[in-house]
PDB file of N, CA and C in Angstrom:
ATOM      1  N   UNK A   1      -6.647 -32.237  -1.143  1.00  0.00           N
ATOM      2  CA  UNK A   1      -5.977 -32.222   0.127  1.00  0.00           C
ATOM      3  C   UNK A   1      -6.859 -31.581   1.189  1.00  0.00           C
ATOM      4  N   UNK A   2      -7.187 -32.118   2.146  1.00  0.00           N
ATOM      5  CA  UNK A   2      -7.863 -31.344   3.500  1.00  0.00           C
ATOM      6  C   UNK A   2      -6.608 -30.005   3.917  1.00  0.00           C
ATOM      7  N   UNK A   3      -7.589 -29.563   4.466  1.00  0.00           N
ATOM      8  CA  UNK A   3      -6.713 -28.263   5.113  1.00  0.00           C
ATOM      9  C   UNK A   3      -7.344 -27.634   6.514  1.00  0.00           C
ATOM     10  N   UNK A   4      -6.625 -27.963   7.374  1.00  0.00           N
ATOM     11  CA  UNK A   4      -7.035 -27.553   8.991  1.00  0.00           C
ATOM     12  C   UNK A   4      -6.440 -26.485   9.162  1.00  0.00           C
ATOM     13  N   UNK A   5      -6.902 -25.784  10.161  1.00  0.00           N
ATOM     14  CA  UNK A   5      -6.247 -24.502  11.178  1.00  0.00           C
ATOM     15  C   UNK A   5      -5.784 -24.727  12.707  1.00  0.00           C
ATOM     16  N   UNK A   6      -4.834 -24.938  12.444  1.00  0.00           N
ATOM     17  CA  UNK A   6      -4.284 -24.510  13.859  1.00  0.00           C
ATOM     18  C   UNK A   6      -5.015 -23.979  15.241  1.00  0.00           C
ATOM     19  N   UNK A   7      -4.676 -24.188  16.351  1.00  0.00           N
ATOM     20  CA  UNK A   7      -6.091 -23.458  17.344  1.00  0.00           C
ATOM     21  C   UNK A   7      -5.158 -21.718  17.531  1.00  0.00           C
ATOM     22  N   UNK A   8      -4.290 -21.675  16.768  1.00  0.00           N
ATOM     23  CA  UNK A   8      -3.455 -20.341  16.744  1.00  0.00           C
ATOM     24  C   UNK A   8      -4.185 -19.842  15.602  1.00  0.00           C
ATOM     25  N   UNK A   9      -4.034 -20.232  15.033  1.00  0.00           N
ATOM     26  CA  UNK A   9      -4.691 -19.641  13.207  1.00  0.00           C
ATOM     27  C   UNK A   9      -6.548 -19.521  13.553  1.00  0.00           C
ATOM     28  N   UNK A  10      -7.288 -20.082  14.124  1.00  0.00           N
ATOM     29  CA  UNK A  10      -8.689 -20.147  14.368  1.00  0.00           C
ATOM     30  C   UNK A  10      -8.515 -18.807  14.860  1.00  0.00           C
ATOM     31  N   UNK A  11      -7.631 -19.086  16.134  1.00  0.00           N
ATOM     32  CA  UNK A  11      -7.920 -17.673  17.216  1.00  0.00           C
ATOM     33  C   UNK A  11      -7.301 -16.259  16.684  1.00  0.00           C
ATOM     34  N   UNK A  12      -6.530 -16.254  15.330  1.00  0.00           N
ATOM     35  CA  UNK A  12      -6.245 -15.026  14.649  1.00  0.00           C
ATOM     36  C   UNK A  12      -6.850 -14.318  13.886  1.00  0.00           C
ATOM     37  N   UNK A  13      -8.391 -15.036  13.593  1.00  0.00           N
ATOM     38  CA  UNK A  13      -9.304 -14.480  12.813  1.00  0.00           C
ATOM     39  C   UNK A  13      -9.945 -13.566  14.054  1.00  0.00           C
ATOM     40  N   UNK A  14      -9.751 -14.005  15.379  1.00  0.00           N
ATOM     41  CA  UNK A  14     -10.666 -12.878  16.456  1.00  0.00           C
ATOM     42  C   UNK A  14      -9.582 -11.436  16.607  1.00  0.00           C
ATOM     43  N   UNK A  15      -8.416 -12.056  16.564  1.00  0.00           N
ATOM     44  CA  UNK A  15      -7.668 -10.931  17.183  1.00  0.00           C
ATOM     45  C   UNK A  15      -7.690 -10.117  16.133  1.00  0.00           C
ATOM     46  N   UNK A  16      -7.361 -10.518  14.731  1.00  0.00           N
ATOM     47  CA  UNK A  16      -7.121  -9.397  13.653  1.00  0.00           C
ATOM     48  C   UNK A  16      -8.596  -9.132  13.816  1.00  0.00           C
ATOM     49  N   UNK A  17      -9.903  -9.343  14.034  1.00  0.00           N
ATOM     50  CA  UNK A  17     -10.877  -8.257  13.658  1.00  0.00           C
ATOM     51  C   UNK A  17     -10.558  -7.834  15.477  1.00  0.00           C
ATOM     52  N   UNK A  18     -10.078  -7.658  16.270  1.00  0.00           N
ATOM     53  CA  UNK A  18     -10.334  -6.771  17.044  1.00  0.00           C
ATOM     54  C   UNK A  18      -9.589  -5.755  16.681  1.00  0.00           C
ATOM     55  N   UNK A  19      -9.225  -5.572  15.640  1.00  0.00           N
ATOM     56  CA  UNK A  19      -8.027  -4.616  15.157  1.00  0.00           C
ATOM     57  C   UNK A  19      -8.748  -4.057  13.780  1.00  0.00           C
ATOM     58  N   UNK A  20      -9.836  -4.310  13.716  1.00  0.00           N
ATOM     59  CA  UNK A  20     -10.605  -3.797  12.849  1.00  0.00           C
ATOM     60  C   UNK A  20     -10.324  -4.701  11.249  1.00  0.00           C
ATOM     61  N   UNK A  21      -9.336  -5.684  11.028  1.00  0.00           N
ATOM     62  CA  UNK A  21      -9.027  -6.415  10.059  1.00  0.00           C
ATOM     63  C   UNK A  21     -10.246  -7.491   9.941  1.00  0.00           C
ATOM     64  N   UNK A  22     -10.794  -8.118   8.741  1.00  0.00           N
ATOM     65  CA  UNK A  22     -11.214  -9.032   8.755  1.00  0.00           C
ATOM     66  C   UNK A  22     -11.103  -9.970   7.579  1.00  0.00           C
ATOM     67  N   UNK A  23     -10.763 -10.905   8.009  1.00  0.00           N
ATOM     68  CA  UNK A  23     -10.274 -11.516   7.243  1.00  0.00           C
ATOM     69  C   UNK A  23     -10.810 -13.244   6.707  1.00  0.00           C
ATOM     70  N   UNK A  24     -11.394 -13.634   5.733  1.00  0.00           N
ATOM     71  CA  UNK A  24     -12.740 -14.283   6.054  1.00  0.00           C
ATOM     72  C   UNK A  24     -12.374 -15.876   6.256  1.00  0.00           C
ATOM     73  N   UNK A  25     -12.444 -17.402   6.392  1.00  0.00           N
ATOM     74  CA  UNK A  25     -11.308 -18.712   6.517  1.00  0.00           C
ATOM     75  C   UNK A  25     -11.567 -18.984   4.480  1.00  0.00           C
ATOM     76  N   UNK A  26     -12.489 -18.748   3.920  1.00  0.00           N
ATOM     77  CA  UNK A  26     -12.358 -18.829   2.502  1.00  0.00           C
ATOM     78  C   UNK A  26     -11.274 -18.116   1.775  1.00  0.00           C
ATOM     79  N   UNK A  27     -10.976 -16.806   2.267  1.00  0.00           N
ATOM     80  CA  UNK A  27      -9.890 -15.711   1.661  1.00  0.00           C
ATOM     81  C   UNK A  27      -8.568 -16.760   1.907  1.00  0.00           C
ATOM     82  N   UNK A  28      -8.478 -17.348   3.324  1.00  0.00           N
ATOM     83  CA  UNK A  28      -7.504 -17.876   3.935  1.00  0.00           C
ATOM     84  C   UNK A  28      -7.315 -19.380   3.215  1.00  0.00           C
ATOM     85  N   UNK A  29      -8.319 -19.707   2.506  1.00  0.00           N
ATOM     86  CA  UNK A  29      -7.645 -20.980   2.110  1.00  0.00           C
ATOM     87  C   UNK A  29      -7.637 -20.629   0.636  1.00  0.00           C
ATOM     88  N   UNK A  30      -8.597 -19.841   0.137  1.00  0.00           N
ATOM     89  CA  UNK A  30      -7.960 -19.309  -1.290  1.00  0.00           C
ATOM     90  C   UNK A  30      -6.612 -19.190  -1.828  1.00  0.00           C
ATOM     91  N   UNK A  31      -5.955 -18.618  -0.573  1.00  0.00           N
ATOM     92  CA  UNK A  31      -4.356 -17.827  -0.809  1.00  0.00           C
ATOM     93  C   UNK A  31      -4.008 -18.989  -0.719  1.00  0.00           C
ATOM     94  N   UNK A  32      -3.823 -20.335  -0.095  1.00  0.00           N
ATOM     95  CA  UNK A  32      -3.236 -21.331   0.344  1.00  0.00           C
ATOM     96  C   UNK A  32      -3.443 -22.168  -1.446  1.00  0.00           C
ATOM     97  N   UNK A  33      -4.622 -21.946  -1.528  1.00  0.00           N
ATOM     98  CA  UNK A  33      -4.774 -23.188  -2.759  1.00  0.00           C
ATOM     99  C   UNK A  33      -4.346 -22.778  -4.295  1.00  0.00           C
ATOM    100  N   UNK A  34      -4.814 -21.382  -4.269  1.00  0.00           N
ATOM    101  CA  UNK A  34      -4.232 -20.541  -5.781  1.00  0.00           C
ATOM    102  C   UNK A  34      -3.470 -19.255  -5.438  1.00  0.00           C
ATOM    103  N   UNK A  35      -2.392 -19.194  -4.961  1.00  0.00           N
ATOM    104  CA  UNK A  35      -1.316 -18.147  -4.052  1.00  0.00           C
ATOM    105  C   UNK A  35      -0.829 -17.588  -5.280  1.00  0.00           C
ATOM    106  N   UNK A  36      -0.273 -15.860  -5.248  1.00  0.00           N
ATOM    107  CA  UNK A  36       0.234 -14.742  -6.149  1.00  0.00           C
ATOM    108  C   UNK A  36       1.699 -15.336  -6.019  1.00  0.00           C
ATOM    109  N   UNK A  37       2.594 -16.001  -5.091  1.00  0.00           N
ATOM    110  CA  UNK A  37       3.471 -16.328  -4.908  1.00  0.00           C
ATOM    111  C   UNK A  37       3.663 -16.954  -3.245  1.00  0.00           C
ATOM    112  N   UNK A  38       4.738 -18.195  -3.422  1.00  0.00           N
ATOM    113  CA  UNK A  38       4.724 -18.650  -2.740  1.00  0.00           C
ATOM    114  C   UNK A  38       6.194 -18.840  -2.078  1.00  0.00           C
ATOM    115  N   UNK A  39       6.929 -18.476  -0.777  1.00  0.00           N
ATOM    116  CA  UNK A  39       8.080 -18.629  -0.346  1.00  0.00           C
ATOM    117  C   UNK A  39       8.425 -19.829   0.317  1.00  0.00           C
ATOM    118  N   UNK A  40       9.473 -20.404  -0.167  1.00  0.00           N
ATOM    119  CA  UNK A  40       9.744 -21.392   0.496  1.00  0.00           C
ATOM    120  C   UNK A  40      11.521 -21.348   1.497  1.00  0.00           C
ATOM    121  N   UNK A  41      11.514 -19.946   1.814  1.00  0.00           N
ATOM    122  CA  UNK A  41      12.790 -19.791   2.624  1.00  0.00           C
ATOM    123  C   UNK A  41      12.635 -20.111   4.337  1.00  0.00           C
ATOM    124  N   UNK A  42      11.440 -20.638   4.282  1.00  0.00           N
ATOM    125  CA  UNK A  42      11.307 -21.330   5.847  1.00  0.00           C
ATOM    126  C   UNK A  42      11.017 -22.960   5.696  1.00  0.00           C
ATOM    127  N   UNK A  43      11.272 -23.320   4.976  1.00  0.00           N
ATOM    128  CA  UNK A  43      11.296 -24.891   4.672  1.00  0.00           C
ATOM    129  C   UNK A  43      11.607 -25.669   5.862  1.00  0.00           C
ATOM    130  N   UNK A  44      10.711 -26.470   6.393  1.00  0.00           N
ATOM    131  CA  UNK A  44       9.305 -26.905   5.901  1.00  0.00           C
ATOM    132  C   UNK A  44       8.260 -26.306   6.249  1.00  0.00           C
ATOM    133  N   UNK A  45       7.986 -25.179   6.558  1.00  0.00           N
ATOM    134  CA  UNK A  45       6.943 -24.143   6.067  1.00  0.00           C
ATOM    135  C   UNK A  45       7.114 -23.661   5.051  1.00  0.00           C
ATOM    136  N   UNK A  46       5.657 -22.879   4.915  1.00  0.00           N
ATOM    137  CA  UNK A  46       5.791 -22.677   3.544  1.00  0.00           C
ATOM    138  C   UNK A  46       4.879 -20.700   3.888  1.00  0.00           C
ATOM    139  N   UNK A  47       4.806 -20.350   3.075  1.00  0.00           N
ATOM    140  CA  UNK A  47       4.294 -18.646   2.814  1.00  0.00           C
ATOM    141  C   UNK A  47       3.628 -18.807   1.675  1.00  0.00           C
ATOM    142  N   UNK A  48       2.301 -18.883   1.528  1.00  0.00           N
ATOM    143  CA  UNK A  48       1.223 -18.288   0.524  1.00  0.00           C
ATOM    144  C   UNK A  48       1.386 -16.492   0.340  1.00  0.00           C
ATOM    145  N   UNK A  49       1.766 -16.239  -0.463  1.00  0.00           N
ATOM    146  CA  UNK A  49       0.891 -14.844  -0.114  1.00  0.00           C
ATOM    147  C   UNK A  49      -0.274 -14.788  -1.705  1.00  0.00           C
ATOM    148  N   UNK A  50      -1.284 -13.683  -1.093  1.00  0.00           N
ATOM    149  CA  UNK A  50      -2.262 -13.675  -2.238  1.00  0.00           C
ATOM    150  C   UNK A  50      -2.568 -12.035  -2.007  1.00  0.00           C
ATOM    151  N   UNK A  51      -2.912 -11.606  -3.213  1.00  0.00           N
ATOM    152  CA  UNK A  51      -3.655  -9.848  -2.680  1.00  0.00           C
ATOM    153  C   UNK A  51      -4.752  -9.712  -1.574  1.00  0.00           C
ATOM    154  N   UNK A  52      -4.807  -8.865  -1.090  1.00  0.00           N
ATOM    155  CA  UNK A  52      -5.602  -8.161   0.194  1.00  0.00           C
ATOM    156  C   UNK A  52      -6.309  -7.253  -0.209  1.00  0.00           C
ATOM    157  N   UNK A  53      -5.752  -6.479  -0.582  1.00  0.00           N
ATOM    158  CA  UNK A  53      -6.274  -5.019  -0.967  1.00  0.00           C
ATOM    159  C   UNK A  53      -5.438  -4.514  -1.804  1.00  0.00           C
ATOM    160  N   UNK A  54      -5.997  -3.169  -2.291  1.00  0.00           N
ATOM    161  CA  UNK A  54      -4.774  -2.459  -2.832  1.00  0.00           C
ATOM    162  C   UNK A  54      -3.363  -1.809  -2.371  1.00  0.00           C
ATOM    163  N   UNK A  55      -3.257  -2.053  -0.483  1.00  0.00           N
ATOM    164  CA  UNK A  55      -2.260  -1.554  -0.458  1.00  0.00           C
ATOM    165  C   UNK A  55      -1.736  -3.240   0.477  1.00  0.00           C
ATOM    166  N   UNK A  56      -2.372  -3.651   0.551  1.00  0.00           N
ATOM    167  CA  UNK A  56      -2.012  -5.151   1.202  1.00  0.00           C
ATOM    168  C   UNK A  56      -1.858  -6.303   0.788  1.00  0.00           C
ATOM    169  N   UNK A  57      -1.061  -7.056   1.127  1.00  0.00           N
ATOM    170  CA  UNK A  57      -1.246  -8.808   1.165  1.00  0.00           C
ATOM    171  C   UNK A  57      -1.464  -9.355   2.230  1.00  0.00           C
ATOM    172  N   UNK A  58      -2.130 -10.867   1.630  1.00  0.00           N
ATOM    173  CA  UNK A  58      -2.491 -11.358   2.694  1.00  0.00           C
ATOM    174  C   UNK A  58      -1.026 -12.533   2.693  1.00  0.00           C
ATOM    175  N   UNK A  59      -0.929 -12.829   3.860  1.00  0.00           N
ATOM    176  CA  UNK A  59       0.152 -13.835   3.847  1.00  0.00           C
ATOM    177  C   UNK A  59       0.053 -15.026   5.174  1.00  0.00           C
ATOM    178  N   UNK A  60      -0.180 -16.224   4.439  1.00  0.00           N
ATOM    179  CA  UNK A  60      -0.264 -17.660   5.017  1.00  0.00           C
ATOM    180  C   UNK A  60       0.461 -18.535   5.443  1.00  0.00           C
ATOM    181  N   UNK A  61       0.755 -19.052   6.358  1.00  0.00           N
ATOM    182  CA  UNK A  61       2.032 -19.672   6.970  1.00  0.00           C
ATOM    183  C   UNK A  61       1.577 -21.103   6.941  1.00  0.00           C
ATOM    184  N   UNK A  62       1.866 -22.271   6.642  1.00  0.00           N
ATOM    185  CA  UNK A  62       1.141 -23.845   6.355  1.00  0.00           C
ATOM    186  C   UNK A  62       2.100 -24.568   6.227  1.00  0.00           C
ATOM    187  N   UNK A  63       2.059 -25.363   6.530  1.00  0.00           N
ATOM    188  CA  UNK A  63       3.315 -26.872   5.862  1.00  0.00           C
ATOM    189  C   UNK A  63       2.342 -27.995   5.955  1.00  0.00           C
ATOM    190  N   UNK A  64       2.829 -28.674   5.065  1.00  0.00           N
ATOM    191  CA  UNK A  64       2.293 -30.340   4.474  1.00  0.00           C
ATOM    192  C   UNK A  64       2.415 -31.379   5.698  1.00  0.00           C
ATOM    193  N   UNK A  65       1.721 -32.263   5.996  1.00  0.00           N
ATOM    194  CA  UNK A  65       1.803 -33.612   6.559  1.00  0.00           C
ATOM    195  C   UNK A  65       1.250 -34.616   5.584  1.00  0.00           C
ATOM    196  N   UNK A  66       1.416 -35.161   5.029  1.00  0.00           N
ATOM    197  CA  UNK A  66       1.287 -36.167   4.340  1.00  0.00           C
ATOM    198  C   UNK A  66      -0.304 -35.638   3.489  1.00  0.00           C
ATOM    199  N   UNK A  67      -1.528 -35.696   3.457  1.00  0.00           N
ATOM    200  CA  UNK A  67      -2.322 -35.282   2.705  1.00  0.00           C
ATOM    201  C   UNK A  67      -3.338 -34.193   3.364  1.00  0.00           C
ATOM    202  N   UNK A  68      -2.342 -33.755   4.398  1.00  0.00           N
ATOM    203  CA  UNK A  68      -3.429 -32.511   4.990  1.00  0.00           C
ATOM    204  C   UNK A  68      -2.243 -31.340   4.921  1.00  0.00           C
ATOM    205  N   UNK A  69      -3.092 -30.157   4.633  1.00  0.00           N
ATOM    206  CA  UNK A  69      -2.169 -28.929   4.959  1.00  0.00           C
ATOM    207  C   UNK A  69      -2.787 -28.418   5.934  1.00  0.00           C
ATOM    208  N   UNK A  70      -1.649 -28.409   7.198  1.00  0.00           N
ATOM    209  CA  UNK A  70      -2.324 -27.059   8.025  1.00  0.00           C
ATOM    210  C   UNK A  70      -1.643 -26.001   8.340  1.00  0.00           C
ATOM    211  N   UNK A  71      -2.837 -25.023   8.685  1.00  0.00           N
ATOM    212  CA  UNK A  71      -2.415 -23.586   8.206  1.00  0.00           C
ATOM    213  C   UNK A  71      -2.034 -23.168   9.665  1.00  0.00           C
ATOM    214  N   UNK A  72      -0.897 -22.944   9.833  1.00  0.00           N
ATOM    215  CA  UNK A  72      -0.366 -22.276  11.453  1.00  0.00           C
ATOM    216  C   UNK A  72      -0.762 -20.827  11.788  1.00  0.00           C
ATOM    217  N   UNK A  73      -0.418 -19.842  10.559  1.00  0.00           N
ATOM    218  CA  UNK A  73      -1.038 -18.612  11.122  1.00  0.00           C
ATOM    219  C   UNK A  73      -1.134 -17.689   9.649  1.00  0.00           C
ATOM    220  N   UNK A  74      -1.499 -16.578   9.636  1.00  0.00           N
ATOM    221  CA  UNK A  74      -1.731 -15.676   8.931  1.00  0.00           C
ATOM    222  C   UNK A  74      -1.840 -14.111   9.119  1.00  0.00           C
ATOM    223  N   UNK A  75      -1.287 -13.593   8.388  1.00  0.00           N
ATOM    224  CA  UNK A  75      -1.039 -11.795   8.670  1.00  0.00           C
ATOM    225  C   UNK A  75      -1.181 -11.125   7.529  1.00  0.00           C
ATOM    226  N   UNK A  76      -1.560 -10.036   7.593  1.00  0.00           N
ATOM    227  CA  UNK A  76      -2.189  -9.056   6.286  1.00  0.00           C
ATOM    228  C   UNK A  76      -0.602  -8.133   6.302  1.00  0.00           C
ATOM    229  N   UNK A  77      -0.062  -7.722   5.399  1.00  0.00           N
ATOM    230  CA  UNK A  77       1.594  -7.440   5.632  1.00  0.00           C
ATOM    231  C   UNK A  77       1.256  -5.926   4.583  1.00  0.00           C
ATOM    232  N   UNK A  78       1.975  -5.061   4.373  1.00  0.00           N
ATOM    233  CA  UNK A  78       1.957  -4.179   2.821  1.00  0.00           C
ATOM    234  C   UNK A  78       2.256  -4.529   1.938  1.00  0.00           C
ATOM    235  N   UNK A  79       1.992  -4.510   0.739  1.00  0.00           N
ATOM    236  CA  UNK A  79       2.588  -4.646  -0.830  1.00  0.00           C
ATOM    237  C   UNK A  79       3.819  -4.278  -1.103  1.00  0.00           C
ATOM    238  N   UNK A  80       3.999  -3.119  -0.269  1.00  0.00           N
ATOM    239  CA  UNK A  80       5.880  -2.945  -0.654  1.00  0.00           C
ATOM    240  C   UNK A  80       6.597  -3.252   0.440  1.00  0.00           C
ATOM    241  N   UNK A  81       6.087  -4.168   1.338  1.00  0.00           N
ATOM    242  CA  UNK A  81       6.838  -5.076   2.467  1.00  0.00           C
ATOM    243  C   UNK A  81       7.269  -6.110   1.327  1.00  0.00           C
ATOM    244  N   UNK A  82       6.894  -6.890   1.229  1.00  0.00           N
ATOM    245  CA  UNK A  82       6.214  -8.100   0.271  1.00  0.00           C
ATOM    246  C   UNK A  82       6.608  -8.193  -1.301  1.00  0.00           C
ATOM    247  N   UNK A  83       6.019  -7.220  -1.867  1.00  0.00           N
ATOM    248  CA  UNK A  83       6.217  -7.364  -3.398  1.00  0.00           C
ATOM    249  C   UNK A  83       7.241  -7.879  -4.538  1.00  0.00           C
ATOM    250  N   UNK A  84       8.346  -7.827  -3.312  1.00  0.00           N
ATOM    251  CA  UNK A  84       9.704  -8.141  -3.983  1.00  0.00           C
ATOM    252  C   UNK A  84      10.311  -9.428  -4.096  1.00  0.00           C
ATOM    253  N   UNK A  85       8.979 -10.357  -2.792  1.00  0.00           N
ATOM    254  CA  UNK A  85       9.838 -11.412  -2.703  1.00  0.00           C
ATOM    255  C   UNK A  85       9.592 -12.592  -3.435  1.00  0.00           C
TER     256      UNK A  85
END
């Protein structure tokens, strides 16, 4: 499946490192392609999340069009935000 970014999702890799986050588009499609868990309570979006760090996840926002996924946005969240769901 191809997988595009959004011109929201491109431009969130600048803002999270102006925030000292960085976050690399390989990490970002990693989580998308082999995800720790995946939510589907925003249907038809969808939530990758994958580990970050030890006190973080990373978490991916994407929905399907026919054989492309694109990725709308992404946010690094805490582990005990997250962990439960």
């Amino acid at each position: 499946m191809d997988i595009r970014f959004t011109k929201h999702a491109d431009e969130k890799f600048v803002t999270l490192a102006r925030h000292g986050v960085r976050i690399s588009r390989k990490k970002v499609i990693t989580t998308v392609q082999d995800p720790d868990l995946i939510d589907h309570s925003h249907t038809p979006l969808f939530i990758a999340q994958g580990i970050l760090d030890k006190a973080h996840v990373l978490r991916v926002v994407y929905k399907k069009e026919q054989q492309i996924i694109k990725i709308i946005t992404f946010y690094p969240g805490r582990k005990s935000q997250y962990e439960k769901r």
